[in-house]
C-alpha atoms as a PDB file:
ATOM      1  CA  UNK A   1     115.120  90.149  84.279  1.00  0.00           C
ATOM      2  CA  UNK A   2     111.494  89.610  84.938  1.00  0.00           C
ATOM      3  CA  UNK A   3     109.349  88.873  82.280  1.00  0.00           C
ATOM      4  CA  UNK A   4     105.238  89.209  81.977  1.00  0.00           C
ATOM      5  CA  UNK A   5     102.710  88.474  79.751  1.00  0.00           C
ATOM      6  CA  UNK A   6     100.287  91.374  79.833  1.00  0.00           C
ATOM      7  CA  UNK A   7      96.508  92.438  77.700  1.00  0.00           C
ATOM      8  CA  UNK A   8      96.975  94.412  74.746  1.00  0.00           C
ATOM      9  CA  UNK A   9      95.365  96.921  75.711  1.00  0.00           C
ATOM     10  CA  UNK A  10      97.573  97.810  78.488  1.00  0.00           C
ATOM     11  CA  UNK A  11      99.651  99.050  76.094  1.00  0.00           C
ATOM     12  CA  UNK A  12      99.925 102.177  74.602  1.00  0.00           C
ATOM     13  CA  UNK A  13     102.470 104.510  72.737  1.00  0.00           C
ATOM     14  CA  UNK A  14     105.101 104.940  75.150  1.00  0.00           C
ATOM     15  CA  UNK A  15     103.827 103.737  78.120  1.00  0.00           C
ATOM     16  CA  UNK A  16     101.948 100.644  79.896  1.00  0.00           C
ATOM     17  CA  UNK A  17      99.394 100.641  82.563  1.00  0.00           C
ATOM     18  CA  UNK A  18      99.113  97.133  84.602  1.00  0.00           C
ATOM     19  CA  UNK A  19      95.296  97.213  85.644  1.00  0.00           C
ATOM     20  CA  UNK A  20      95.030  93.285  87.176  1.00  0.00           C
ATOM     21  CA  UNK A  21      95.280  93.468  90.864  1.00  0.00           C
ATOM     22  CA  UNK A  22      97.402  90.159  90.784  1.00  0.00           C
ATOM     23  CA  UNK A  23     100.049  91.232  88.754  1.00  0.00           C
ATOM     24  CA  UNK A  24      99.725  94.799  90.402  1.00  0.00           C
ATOM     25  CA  UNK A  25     100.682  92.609  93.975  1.00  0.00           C
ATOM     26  CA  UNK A  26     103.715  90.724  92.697  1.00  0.00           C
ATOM     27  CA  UNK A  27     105.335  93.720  91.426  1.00  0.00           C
ATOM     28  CA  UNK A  28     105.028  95.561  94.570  1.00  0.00           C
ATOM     29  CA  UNK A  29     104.727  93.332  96.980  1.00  0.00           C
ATOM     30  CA  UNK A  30     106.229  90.005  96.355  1.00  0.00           C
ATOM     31  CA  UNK A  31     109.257  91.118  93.552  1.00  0.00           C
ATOM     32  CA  UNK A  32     109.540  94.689  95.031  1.00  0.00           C
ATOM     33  CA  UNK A  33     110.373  96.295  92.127  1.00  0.00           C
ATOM     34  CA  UNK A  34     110.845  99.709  92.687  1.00  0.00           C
ATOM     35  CA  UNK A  35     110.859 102.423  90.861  1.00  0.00           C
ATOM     36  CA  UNK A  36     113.634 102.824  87.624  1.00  0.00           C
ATOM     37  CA  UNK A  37     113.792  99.248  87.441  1.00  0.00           C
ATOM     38  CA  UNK A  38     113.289  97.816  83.989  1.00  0.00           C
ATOM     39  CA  UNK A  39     111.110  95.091  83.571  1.00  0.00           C
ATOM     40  CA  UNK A  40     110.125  93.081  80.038  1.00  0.00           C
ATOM     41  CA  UNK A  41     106.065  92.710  79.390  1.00  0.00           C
ATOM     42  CA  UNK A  42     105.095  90.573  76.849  1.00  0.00           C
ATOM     43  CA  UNK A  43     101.642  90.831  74.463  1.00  0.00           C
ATOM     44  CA  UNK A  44     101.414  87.639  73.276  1.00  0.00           C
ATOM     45  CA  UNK A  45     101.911  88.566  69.761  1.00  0.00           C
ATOM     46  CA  UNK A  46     105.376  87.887  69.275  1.00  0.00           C
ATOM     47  CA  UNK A  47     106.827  91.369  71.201  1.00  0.00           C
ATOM     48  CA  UNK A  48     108.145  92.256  74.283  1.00  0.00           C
ATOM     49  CA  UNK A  49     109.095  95.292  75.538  1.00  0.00           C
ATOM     50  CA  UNK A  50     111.566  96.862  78.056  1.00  0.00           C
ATOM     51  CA  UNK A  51     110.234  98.890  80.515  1.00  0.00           C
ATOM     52  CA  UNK A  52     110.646 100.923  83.658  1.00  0.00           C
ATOM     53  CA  UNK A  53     108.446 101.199  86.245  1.00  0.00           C
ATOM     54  CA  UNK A  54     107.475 105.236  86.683  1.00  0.00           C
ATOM     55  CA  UNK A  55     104.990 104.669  89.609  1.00  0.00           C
ATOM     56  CA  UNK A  56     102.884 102.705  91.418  1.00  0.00           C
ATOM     57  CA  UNK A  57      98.797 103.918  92.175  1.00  0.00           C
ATOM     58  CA  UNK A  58      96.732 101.950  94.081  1.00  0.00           C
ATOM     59  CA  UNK A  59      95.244 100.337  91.733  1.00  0.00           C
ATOM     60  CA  UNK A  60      97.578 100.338  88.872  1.00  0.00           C
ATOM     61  CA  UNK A  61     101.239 100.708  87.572  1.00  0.00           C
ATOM     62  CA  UNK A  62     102.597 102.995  85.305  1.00  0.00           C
ATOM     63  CA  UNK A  63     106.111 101.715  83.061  1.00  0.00           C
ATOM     64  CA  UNK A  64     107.744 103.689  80.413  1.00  0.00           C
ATOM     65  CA  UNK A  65     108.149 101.443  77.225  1.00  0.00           C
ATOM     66  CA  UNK A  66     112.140 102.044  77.052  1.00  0.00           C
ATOM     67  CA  UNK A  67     112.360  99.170  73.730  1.00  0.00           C
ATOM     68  CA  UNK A  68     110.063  97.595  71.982  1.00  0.00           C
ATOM     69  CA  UNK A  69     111.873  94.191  69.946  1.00  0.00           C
ATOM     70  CA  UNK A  70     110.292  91.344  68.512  1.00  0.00           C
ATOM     71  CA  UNK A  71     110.940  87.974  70.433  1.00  0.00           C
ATOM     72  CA  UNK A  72     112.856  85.337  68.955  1.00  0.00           C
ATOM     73  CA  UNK A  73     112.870  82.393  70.890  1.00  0.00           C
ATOM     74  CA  UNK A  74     109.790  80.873  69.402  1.00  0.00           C
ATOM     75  CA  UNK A  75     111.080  77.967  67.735  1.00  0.00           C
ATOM     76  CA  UNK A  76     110.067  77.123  63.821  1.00  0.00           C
ATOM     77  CA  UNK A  77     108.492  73.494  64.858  1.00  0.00           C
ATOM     78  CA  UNK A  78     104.984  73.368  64.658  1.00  0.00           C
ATOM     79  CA  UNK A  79     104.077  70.912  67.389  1.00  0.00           C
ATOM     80  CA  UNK A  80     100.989  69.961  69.402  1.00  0.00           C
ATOM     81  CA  UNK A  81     100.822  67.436  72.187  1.00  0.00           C
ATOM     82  CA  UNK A  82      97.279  65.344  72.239  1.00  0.00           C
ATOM     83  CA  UNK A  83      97.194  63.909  75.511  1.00  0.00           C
ATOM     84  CA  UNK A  84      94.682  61.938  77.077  1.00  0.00           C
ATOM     85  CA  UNK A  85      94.019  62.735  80.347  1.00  0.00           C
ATOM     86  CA  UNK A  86      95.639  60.905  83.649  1.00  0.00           C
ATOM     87  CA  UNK A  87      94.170  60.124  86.244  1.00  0.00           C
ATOM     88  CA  UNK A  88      95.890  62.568  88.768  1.00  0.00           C
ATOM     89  CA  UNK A  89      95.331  66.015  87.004  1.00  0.00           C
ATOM     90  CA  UNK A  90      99.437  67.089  88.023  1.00  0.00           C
ATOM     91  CA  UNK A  91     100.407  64.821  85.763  1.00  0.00           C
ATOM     92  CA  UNK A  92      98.576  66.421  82.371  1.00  0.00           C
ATOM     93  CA  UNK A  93      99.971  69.791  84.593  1.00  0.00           C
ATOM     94  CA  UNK A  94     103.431  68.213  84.306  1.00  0.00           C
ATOM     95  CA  UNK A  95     102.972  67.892  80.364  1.00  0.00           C
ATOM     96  CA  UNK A  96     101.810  71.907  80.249  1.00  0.00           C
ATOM     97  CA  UNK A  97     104.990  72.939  81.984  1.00  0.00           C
ATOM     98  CA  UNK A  98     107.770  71.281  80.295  1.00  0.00           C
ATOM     99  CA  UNK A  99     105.724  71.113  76.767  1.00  0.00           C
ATOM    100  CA  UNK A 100     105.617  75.083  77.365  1.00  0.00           C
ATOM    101  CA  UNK A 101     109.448  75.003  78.349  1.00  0.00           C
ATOM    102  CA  UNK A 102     110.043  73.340  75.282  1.00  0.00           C
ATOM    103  CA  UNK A 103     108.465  75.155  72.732  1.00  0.00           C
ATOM    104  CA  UNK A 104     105.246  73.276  71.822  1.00  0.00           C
ATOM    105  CA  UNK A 105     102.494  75.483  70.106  1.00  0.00           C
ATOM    106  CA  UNK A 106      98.851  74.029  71.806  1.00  0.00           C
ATOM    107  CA  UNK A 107      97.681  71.393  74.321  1.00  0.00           C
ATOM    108  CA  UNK A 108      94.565  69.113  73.376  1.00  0.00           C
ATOM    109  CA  UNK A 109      93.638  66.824  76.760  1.00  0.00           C
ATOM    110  CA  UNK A 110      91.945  63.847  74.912  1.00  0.00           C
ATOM    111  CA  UNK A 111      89.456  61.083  76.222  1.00  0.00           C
ATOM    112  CA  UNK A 112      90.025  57.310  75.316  1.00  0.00           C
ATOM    113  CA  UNK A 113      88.455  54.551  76.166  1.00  0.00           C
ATOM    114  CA  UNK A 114      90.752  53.932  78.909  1.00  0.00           C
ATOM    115  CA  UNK A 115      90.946  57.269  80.917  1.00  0.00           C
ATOM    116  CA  UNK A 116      89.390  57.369  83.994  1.00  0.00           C
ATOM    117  CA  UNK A 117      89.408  61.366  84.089  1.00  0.00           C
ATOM    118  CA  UNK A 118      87.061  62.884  81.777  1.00  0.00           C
ATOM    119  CA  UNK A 119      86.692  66.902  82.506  1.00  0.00           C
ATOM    120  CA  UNK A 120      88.757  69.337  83.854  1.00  0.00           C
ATOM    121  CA  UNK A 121      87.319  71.403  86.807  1.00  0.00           C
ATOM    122  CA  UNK A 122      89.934  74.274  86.817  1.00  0.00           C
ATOM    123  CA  UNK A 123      91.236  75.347  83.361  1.00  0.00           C
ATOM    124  CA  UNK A 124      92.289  78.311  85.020  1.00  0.00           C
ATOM    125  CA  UNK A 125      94.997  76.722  87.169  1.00  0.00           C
ATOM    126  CA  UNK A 126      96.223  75.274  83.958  1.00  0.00           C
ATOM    127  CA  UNK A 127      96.175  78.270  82.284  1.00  0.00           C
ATOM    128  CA  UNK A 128      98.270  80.215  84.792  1.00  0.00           C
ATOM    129  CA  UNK A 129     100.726  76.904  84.967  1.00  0.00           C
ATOM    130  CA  UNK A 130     101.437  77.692  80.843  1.00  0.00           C
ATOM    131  CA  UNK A 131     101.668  81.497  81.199  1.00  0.00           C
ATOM    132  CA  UNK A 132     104.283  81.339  84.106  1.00  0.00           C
ATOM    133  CA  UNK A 133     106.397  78.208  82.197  1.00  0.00           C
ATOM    134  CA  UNK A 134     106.527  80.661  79.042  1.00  0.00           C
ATOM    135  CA  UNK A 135     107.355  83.734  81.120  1.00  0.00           C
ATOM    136  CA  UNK A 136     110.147  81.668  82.625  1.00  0.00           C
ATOM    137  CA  UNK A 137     111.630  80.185  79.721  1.00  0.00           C
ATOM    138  CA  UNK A 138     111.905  83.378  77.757  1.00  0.00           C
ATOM    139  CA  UNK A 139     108.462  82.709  74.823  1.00  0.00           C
ATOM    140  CA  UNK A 140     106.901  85.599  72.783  1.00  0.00           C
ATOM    141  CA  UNK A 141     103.708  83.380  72.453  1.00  0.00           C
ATOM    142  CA  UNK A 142     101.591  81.320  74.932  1.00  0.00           C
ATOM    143  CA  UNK A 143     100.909  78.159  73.935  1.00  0.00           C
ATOM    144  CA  UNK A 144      97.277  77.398  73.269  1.00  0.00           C
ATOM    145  CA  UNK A 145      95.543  74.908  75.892  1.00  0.00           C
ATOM    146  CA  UNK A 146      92.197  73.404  73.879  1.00  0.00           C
ATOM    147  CA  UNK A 147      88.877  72.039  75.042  1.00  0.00           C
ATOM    148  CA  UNK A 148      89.235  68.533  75.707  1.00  0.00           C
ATOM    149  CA  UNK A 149      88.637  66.293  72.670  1.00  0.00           C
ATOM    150  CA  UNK A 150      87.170  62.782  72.376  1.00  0.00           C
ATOM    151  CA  UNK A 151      89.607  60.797  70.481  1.00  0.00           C
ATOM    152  CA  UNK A 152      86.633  58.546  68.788  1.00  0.00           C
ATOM    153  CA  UNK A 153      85.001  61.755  67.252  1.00  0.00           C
ATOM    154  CA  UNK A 154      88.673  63.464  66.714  1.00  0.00           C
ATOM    155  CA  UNK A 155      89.225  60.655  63.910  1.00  0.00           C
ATOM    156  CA  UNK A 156      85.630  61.132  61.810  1.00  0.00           C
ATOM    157  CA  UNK A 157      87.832  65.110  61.589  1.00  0.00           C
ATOM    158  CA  UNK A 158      91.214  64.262  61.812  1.00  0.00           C
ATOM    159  CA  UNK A 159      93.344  67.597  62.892  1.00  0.00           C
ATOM    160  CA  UNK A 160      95.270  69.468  59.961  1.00  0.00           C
ATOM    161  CA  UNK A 161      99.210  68.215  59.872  1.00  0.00           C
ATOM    162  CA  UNK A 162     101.076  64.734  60.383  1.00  0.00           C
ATOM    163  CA  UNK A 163      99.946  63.100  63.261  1.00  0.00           C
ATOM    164  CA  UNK A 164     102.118  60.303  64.973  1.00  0.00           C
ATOM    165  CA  UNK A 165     100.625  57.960  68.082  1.00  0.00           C
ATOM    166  CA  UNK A 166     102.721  56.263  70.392  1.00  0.00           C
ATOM    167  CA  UNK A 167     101.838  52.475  71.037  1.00  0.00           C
ATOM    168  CA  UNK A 168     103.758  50.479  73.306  1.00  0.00           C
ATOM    169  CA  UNK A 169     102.600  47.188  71.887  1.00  0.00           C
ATOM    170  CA  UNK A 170     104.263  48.423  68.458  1.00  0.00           C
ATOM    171  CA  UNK A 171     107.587  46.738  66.723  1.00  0.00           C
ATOM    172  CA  UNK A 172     110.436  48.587  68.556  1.00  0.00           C
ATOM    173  CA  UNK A 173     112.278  48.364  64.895  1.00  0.00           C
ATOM    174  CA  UNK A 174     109.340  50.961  64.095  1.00  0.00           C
ATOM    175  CA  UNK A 175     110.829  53.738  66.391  1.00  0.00           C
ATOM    176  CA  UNK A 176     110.620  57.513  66.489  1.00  0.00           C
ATOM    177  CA  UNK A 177     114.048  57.299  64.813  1.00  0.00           C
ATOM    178  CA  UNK A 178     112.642  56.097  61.522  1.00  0.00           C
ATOM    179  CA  UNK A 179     109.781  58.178  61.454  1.00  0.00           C
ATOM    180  CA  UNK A 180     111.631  61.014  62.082  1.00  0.00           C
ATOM    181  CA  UNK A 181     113.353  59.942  58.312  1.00  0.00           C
ATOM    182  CA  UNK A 182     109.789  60.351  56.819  1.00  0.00           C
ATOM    183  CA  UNK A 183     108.235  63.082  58.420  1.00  0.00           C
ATOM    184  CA  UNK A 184     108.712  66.667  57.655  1.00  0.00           C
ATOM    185  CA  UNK A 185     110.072  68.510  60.445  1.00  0.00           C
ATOM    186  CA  UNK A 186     108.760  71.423  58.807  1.00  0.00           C
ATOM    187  CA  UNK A 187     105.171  71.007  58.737  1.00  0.00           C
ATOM    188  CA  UNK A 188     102.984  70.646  61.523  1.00  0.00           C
ATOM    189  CA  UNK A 189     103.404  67.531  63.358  1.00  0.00           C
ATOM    190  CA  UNK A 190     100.673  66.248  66.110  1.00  0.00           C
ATOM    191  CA  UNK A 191     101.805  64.036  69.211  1.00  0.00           C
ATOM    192  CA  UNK A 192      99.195  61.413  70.062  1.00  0.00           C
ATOM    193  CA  UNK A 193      99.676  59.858  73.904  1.00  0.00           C
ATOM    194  CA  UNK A 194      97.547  57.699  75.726  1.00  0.00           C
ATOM    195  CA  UNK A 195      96.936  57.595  79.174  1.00  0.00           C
ATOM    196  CA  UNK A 196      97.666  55.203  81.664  1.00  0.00           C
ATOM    197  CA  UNK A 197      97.451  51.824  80.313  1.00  0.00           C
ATOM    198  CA  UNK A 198      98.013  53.026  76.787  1.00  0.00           C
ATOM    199  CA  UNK A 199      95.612  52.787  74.023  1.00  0.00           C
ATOM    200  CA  UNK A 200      93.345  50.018  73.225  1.00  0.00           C
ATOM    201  CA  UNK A 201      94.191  48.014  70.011  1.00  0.00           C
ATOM    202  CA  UNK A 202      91.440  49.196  68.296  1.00  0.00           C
ATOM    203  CA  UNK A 203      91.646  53.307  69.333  1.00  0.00           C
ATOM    204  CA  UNK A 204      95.269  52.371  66.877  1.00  0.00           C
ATOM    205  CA  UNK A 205      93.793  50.423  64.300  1.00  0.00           C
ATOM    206  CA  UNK A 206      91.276  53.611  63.321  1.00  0.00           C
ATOM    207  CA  UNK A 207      93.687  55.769  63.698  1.00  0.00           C
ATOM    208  CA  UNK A 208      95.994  54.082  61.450  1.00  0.00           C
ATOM    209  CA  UNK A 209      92.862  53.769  58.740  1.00  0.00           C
ATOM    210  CA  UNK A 210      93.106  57.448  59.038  1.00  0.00           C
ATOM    211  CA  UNK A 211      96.672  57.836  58.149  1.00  0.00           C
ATOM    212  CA  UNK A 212      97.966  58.109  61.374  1.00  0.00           C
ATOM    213  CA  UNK A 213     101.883  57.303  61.717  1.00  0.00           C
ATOM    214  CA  UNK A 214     102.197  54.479  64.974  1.00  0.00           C
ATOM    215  CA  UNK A 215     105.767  53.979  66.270  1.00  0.00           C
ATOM    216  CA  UNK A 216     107.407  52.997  68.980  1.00  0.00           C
ATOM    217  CA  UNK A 217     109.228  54.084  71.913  1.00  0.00           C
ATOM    218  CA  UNK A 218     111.399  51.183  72.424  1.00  0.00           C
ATOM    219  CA  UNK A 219     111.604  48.214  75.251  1.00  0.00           C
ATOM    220  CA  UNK A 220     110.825  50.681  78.368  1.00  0.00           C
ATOM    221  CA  UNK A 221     107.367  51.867  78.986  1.00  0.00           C
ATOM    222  CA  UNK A 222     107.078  55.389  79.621  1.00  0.00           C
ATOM    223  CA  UNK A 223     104.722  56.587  81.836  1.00  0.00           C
ATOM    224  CA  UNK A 224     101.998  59.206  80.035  1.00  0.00           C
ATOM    225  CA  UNK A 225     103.609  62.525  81.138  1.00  0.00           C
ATOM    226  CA  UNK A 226     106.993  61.690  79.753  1.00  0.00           C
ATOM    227  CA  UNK A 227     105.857  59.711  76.769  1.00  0.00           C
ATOM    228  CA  UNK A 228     105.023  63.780  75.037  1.00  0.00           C
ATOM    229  CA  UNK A 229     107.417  65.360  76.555  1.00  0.00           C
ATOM    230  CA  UNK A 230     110.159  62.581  75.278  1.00  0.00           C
ATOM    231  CA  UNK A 231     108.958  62.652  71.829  1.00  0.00           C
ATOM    232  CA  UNK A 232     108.765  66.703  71.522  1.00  0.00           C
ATOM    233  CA  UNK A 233     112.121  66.843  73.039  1.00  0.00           C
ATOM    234  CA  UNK A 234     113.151  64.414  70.091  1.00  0.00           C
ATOM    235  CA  UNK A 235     111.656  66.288  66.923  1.00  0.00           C
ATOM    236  CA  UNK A 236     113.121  69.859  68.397  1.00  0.00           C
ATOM    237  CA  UNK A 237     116.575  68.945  69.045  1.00  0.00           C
ATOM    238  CA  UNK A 238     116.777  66.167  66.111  1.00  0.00           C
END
């Protein structure tokens, strides 16, 4: 069944009324849903609700709210992926769709001293990338995407939780399988990747002087989109 994240204040009662003109399009023009058929919106606060659609105007649609349930496939972990930008912008996109998929809470794109990107033109683009991964995968809650970060300033205020940074040049006998031992999976944990090239030296020794975990991933070198999405994948499923 289709599933959409909609505004609040679409919602009322015991009915909905879908306003944006892009949403409006897909449902009658691409998906064709017709009248009767039920259809689950999403408000981003943990609900959905089953619907049918009553009628179509020509600049709105009305549904009938048949069920309203909370959703629960949010997972418990508390994860966020810092990743420093890449230099080809699909590959932070990359990150956003399976990070979504998997169940990580927020996205922080980070600037080292080694990234060659530094802004993001179209945070829209991104935006709709998360929203359509979560509507796919079956979340209550849309992952956060956060203003980029520079990862020199990010240590003088150090973000709330456990935070763990990847470093290829690390002992592979200091793994994500150890840390895992020490961290708790219950708390918020914070996912520090590099971009291409890694980080340099010193980027890890501050961070380490501010009680940041290092590990390693092991004898391969992952590139930066899969380093995140490895390492999420690992503290979900461990």
């Amino acid at each position: 069944m289709q599933r959409f994240f909609i505004e609040k204040n679409w919602i009322e009662e015991r009915k909905i009324f879908i306003t944006d003109k892009n949403l409006i399009h897909q449902l009658r023009n691409v998906l064709r849903i017709k009248d009767n058929e039920k259809i689950i919106f999403l408000d981003n606060n943990g609900f959905e609700y089953l619907c049918k659609i009553i009628k179509y105007e020509k600049n709105s649609v009305e549904a009938e709210i048949v069920e309203k349930k909370e959703n629960s496939n949010e997972i418990s972990n508390e994860i966020y992926i810092y990743q420093a930008l890449p230099k080809q912008l699909s590959r932070f996109e990359f990150v956003l769709q399976k990070g979504t998929e998997l169940g990580v809470r927020g996205f922080v794109p980070l600037v080292t001293q080694r990234c060659e990107r530094r802004e993001i033109k179209n945070r829209d683009r991104l935006k709709i990338i998360i929203k359509e991964a979560a509507e796919q995968c079956g979340r209550g809650i849309l992952p956060e995407l956060f203003d980029i970060v520079d990862f020199q300033k990010l240590l003088l205020n150090k973000p709330l939780g456990q935070n763990i940074i990847a470093y290829e040049g690390e002992n592979i006998e200091n793994s994500l399988s150890n840390l895992i031992k020490i961290l708790n999976l219950n708390e918020r944990i914070n996912i520090f990747i590099g971009p291409e090239g890694g980080f340099e030296f010193s980027e890890i020794e501050k961070a380490v002087k501010s009680d940041f975990f290092r590990f390693s991933l092991g004898s391969l070198i992952l590139r930066t989109e899969t380093a995140g999405i490895a390492i999420a994948s690992r503290l979900i499923f461990h």
